[in-house]
Protein backbone atom coordinates (compact mmCIF):
# COMPACT_ATOMS: atom_id res chain seq x y z
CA UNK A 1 -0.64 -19.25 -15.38
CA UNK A 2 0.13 -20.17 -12.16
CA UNK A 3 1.45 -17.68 -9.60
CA UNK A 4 2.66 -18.36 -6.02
CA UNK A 5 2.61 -15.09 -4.12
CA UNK A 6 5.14 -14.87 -0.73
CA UNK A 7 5.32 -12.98 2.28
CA UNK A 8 6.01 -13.31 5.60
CA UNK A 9 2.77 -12.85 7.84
CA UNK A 10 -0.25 -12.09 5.18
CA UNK A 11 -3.25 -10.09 7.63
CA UNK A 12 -5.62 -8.91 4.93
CA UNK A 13 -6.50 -5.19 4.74
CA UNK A 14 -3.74 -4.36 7.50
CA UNK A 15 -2.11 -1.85 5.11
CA UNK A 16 1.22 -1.47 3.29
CA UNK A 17 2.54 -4.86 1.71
CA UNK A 18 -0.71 -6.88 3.24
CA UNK A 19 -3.17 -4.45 1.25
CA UNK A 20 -0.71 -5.03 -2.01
CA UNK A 21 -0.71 -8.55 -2.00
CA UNK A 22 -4.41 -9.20 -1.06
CA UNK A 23 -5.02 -6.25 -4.69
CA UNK A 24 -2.49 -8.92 -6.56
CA UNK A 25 -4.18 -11.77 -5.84
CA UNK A 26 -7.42 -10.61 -6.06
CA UNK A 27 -6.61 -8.88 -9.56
CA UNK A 28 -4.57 -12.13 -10.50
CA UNK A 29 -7.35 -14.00 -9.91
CA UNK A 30 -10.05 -12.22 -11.84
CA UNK A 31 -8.01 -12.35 -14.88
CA UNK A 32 -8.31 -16.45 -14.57
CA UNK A 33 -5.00 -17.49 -13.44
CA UNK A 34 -4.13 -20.00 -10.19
CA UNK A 35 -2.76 -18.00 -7.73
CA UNK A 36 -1.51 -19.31 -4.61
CA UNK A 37 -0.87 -17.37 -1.56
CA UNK A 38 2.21 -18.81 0.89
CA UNK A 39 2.34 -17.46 4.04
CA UNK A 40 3.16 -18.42 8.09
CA UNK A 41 0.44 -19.03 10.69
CA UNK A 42 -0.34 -17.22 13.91
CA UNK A 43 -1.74 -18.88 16.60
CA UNK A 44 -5.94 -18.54 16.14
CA UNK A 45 -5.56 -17.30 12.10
CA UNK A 46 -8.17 -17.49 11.02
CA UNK A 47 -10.07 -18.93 7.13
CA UNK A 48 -8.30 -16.41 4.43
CA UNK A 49 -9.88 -17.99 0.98
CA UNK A 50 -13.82 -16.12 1.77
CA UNK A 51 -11.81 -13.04 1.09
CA UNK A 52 -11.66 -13.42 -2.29
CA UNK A 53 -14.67 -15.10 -3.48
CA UNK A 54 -14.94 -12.46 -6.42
CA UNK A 55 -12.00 -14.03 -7.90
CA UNK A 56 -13.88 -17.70 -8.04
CA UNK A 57 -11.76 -20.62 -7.06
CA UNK A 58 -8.97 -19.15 -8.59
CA UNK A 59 -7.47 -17.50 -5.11
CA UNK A 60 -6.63 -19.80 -2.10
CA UNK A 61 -4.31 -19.25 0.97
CA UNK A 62 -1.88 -21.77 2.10
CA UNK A 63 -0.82 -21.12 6.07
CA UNK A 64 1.84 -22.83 7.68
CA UNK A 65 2.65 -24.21 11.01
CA UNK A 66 4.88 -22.08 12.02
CA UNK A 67 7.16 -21.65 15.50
CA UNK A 68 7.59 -17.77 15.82
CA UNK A 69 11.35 -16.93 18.04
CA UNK A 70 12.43 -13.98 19.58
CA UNK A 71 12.31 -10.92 17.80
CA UNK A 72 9.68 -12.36 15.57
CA UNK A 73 11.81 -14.90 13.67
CA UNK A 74 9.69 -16.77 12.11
CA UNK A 75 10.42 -21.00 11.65
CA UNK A 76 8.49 -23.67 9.35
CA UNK A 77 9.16 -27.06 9.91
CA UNK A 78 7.02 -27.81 6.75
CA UNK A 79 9.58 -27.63 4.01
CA UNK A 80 8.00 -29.99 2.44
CA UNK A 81 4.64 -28.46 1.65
CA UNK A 82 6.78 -25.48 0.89
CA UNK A 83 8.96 -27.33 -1.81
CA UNK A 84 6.05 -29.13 -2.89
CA UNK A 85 4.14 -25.93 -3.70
CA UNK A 86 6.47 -23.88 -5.49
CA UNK A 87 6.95 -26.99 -7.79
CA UNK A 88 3.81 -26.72 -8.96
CA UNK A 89 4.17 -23.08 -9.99
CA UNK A 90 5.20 -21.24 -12.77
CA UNK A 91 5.81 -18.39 -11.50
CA UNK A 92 7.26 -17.32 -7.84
CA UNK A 93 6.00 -13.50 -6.75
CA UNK A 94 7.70 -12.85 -2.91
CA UNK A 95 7.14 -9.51 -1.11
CA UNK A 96 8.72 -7.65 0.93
CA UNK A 97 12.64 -7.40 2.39
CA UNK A 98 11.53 -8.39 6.04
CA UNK A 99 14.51 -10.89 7.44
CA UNK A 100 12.26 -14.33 7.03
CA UNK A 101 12.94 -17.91 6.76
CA UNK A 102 9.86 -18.29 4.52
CA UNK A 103 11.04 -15.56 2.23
CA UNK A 104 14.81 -17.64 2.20
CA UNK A 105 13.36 -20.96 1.84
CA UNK A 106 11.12 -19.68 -1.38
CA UNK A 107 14.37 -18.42 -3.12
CA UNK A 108 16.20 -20.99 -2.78
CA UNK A 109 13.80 -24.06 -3.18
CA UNK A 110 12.70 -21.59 -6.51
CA UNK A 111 15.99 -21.65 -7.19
CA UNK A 112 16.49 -25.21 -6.92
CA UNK A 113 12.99 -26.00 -9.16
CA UNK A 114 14.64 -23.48 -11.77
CA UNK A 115 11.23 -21.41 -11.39
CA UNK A 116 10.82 -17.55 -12.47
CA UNK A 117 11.27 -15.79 -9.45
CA UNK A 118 10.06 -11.78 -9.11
CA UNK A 119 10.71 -9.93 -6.41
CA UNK A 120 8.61 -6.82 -4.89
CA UNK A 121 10.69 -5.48 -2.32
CA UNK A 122 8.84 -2.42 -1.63
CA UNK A 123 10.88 -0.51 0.53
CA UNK A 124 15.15 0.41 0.40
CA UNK A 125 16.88 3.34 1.44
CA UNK A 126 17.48 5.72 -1.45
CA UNK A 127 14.22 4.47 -3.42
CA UNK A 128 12.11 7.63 -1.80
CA UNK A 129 12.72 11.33 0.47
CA UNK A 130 11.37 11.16 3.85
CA UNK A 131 11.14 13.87 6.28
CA UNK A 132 12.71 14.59 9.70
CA UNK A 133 14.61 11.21 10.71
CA UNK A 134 16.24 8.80 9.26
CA UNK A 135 14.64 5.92 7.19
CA UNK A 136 17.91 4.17 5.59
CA UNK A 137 18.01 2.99 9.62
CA UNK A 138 15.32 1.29 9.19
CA UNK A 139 17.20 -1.07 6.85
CA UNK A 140 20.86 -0.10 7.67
CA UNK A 141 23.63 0.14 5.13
CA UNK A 142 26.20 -1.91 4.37
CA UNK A 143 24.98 -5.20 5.92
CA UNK A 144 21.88 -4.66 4.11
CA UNK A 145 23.51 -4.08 0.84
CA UNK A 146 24.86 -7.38 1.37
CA UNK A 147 21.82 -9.11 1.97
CA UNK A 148 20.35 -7.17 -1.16
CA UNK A 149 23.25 -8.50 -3.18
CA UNK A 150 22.54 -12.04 -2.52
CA UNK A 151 18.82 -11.99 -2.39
CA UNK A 152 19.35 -10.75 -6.22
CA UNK A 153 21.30 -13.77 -7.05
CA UNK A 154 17.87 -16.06 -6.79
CA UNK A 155 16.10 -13.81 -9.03
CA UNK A 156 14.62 -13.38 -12.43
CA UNK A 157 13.29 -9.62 -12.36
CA UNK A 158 12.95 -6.59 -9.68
CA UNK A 159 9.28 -5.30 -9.43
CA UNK A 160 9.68 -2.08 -8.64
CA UNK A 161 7.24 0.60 -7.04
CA UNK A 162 9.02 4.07 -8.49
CA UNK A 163 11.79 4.81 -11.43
CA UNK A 164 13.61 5.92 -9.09
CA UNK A 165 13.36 2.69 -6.81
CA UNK A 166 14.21 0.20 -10.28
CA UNK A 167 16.95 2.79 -11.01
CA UNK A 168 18.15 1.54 -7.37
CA UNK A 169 18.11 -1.76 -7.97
CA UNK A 170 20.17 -1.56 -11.76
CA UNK A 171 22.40 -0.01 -10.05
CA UNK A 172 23.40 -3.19 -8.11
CA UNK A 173 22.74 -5.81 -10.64
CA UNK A 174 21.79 -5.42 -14.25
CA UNK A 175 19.26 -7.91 -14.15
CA UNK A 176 14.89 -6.97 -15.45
CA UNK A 177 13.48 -4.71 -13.60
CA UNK A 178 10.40 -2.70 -13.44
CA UNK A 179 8.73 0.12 -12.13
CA UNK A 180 4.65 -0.82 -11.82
CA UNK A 181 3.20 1.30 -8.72
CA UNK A 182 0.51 -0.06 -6.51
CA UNK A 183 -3.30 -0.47 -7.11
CA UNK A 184 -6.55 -0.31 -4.96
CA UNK A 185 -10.34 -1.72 -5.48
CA UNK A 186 -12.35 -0.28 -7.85
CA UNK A 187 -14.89 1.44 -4.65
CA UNK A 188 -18.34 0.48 -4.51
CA UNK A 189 -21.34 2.81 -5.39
CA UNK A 190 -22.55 3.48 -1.58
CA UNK A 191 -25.54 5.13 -1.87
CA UNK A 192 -26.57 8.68 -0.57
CA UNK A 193 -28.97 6.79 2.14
CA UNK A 194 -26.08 4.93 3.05
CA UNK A 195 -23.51 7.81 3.32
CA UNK A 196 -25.78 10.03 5.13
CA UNK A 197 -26.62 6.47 7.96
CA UNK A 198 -22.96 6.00 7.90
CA UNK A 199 -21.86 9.93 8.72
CA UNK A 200 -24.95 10.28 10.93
CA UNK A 201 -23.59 7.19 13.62
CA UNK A 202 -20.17 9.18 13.65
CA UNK A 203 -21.76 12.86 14.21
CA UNK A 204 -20.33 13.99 10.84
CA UNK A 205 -22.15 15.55 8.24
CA UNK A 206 -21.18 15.34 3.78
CA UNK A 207 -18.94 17.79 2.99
CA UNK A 208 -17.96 18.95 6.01
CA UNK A 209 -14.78 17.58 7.08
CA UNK A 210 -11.17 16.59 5.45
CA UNK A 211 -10.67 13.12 5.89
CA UNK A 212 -7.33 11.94 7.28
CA UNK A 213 -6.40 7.82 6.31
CA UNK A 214 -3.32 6.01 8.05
CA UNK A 215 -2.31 4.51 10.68
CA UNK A 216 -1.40 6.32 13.70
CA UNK A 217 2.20 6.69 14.11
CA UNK A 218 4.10 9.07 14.55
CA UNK A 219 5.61 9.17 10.46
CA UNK A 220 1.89 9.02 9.26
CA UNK A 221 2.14 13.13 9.91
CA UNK A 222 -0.69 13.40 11.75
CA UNK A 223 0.54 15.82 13.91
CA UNK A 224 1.37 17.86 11.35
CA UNK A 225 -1.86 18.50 9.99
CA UNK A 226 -3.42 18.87 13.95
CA UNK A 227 -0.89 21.89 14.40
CA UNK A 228 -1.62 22.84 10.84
CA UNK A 229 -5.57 22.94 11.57
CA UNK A 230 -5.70 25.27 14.82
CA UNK A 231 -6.04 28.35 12.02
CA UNK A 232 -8.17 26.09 9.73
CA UNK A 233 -10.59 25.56 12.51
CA UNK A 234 -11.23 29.48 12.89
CA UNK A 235 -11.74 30.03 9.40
CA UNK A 236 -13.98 27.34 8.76
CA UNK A 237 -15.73 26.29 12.50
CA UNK A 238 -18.18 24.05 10.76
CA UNK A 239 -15.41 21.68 9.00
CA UNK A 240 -13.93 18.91 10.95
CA UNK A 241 -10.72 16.89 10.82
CA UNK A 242 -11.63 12.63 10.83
CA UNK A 243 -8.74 10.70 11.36
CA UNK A 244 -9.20 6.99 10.92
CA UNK A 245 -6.94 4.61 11.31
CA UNK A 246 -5.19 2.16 13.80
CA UNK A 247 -3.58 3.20 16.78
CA UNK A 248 -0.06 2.51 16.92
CA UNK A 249 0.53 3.53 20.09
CA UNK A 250 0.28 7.28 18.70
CA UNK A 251 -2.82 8.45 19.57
CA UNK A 252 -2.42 9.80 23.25
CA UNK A 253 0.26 11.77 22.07
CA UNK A 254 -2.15 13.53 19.36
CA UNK A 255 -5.14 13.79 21.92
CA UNK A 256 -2.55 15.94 23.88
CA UNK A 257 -1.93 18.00 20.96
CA UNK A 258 -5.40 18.60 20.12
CA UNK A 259 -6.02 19.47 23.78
CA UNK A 260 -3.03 22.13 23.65
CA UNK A 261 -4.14 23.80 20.40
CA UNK A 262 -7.69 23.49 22.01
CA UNK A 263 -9.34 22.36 19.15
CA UNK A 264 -13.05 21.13 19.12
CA UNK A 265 -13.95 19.46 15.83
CA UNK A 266 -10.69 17.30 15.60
CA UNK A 267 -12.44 13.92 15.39
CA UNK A 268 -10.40 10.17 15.90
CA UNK A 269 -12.69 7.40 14.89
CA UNK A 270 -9.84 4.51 15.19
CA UNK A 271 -10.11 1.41 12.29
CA UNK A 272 -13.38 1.27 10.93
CA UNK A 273 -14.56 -1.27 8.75
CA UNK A 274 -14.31 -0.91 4.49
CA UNK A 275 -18.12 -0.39 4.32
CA UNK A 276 -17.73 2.83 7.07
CA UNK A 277 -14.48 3.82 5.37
CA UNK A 278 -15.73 3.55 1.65
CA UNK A 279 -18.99 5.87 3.30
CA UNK A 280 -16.31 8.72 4.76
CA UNK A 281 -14.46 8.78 1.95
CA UNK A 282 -17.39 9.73 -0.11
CA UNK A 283 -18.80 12.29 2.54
CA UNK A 284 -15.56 13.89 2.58
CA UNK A 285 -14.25 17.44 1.18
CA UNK A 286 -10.48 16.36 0.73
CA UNK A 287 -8.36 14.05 1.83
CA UNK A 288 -5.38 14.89 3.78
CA UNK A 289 -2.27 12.29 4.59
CA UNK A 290 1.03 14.08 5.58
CA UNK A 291 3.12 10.91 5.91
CA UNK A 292 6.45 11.40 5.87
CA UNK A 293 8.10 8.60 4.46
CA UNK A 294 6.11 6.39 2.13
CA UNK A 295 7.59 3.87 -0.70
CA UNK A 296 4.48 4.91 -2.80
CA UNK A 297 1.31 6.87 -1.71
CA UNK A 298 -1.28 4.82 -1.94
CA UNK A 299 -3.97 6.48 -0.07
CA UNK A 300 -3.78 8.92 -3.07
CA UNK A 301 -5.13 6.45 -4.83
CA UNK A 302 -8.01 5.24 -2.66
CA UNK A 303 -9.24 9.25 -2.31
CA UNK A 304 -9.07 9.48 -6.73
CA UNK A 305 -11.16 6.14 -6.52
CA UNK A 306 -13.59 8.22 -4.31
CA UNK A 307 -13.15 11.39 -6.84
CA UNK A 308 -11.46 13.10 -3.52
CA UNK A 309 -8.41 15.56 -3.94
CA UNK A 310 -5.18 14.56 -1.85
CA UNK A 311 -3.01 16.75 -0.23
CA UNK A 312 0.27 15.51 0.86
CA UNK A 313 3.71 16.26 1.57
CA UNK A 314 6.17 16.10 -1.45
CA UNK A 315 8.20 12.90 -1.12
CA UNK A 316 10.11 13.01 -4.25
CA UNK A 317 9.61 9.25 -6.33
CA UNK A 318 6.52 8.26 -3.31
CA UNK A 319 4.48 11.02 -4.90
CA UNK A 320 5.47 11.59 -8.63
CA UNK A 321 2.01 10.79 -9.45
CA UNK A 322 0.17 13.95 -7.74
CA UNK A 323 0.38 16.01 -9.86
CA UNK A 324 -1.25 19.96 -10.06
CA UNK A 325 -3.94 18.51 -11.88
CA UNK A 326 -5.00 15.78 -9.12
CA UNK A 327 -4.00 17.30 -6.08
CA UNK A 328 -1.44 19.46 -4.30
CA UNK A 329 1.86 18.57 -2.65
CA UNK A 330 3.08 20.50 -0.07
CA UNK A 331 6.78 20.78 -0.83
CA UNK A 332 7.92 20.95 2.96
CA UNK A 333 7.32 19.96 6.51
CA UNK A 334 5.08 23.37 7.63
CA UNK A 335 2.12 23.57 9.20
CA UNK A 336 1.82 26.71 7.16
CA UNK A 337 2.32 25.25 3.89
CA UNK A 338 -0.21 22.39 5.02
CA UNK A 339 -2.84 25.17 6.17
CA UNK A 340 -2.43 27.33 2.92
CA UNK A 341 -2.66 23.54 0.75
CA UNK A 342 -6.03 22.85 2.54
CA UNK A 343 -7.56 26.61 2.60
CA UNK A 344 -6.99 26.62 -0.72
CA UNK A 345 -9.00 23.71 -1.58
CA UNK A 346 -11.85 24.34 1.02
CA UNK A 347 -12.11 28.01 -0.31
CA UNK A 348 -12.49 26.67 -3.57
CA UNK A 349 -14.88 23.65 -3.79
CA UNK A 350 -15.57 23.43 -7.75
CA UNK A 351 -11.84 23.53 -7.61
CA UNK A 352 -11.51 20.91 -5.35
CA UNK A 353 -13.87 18.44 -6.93
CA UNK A 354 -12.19 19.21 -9.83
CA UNK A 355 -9.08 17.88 -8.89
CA UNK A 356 -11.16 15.15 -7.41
CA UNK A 357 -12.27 14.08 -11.19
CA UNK A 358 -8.80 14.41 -12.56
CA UNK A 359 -7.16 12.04 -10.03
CA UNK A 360 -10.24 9.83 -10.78
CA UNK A 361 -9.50 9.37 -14.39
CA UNK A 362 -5.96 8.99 -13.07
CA UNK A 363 -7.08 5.85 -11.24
CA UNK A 364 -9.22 4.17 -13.96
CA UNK A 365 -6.61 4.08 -16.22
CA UNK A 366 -3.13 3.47 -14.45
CA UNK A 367 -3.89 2.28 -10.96
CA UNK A 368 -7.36 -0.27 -10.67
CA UNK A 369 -6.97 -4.11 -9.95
CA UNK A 370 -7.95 -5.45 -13.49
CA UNK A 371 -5.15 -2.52 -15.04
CA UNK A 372 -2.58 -3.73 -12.58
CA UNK A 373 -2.89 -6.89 -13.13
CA UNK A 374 -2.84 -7.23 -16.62
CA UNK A 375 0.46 -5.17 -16.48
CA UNK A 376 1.27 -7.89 -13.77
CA UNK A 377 1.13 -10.57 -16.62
CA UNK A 378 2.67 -9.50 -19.47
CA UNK A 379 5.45 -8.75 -16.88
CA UNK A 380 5.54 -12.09 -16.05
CA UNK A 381 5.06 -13.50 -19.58
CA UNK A 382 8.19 -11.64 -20.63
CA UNK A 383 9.89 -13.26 -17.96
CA UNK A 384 8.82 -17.11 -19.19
CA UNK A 385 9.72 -15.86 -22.63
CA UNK A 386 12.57 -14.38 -22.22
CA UNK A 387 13.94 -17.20 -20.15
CA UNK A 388 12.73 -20.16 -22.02
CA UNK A 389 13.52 -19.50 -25.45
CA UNK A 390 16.64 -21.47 -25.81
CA UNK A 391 14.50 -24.59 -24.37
CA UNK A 392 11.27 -24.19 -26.33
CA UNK A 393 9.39 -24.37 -23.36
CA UNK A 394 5.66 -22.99 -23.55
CA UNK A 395 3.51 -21.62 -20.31
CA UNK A 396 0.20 -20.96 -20.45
């Protein structure tokens, strides 16, 4: 099959929709179908396709010239590469609800081409709980509804990430939809050698420290779990806290934090690369991300694939999948609640790894690349079907 995948700006391994689409297409890929991946240009991009030399010659990236405008508006003046490419397709995937002229254009030239078009918005107000402030801002109300209404009208099916989130979306229009989660890499076996090289160049040592993944800003939580860890630290003196992630212009603010609650073995090692990070995660005790707003937790995920426990804040449809048996949710913002969730797990590491070995078997058989992409297909193959048996049309 052939599968054109759509989003505004693709930067691989950036996080959130980025890190979604690169799993598709990767997954997509190493099932044997054509998959395309449309997306603008930024001045100095670099060569995308290396990035997915496990799928073959199956995967390649298709960046266009693109003029970016104020407030990041972005403008292609090749329409006709775009129409041209979604001809060739069978079946149109676009991401994300971002305003975007590339996400317009593939809707409506999809449209035009009578094409299958799935959409994966990921994020809209009601579709998960957040903590503290506001969220439906983010993507307003009644002027967004609109937009929602009429970016339905160009589609075949909804691609949900929660129930809750394809209950949203029936709600508007009664059109397919459904609710298929995100996925992560199957990790690589990193070797003890490796681990201990990896820990050693960032003064950690295995199974000391809780491992914190996310980028920092302020609705990752991460202050949460620094005032949270000023009575961890003098219970357990030898255990550090490793935050990695970007700085999003968050990090000062933390530092400060840290200083306040003088703690000493509060650790911020910035982005590292997936070698590094794969070598943390498996050093690691638990893994700790008290975001407070997510569409769907994926880092949950990436610690199972590592056999690591998770403890995060209860977000209602975000986390349905932690469960007692793969981690523990922490059912409200409190740095006491967050302290008790991680004592517990440190005072109990058989426990802990445990936990660790249920959320891997959770992984393995709901959320890896092959299982998520073979639930991508028949998706899509029910589309085709359903929408081509008064023709008689076959797909591949």
């Amino acid at each position: 099959m052939r599968i054109l995948l759509v989003f505004k700006l693709f930067t691989p391994h950036k996080g959130g929709i980025e890190s979604l689409l690169y799993n598709v297409a990767k997954g997509l890929g190493e099932q044997g179908h054509q998959v395309t991946v449309l997306t603008n240009r930024k001045p100095h991009a670099t060569e995308d396709t290396p990035l997915f030399e496990h799928a073959g010659r199956n995967v390649q990236v298709i960046r266009l010239p693109t003029l970016w405008l104020p407030k990041n508006v972005d403008a292609t003046p090749c329409l006709s590469k775009v129409f041209s490419t979604i001809s060739r397709q069978d079946v149109i995937h676009v991401f994300g609800s971002l305003h975007s002229s590339l996400f317009l254009i593939a809707l409506i030239f999809g449209k035009m081409r009578r094409k299958h078009i799935v959409w994966q918005p990921i994020y809209y107000f009601g579709a998960a709980s957040s903590y503290g402030r506001s969220f439906s801002t983010f993507l307003g109300n009644k002027r967004k509804m609109a937009s929602i209404k009429f970016y339905l009208k160009f589609c075949s099916a909804i691609l949900a990430l929660t129930d809750e989130e394809k209950a949203f979306f029936r709600s508007i229009n009664s059109m397919q939809a459904y609710s298929i989660g995100e996925a992560v890499e199957m990790p690589p076996n990193v070797p003890f050698g490796e681990v201990h090289e990896v820990l050693r160049r960032f003064n950690l040592s295995a199974g000391k420290y809780v491992l914190s993944v996310g980028r920092v800003t302020w609705y990752k939580g991460h202050d949460l779990l620094i005032r949270a860890w000023k009575n961890i630290e003098e219970k357990y003196p030898d255990v550090k806290l490793v935050v990695v992630g970007r700085d999003w212009g968050y990090k000062s603010k933390l530092t400060l934090l840290t200083r306040q609650n003088r703690l000493d073995s509060v650790v911020f090692l910035g982005e590292v690369q997936s070698c590094d990070l794969n070598a943390l995660y498996e050093g690691s005790l638990v893994v700790a991300l008290t975001t407070r707003s997510e569409a769907f937790h994926r880092i949950a995920l990436e610690a199972w694939s590592h056999k690591k426990p998770i403890v995060a804040l209860d977000l209602g449809a975000a986390t349905k999948h932690i469960l007692p048996s793969n981690g523990v949710l922490v059912q409200k913002e409190d740095e006491a609640e967050v302290e008790a969730a991680i004592v517990k797990l440190l005072s109990d590491p058989e426990g802990a790894a445990s936990l660790g070995k249920n959320g891997y078997e959770t992984f393995r058989e709901n959320y890896t690349l092959t299982v998520y992409a073979r639930r991508l297909t028949n998706i899509y193959r029910q589309i085709v079907k359903m929408q081509t048996q008064v023709s008689g049309q076959e797909f591949p």
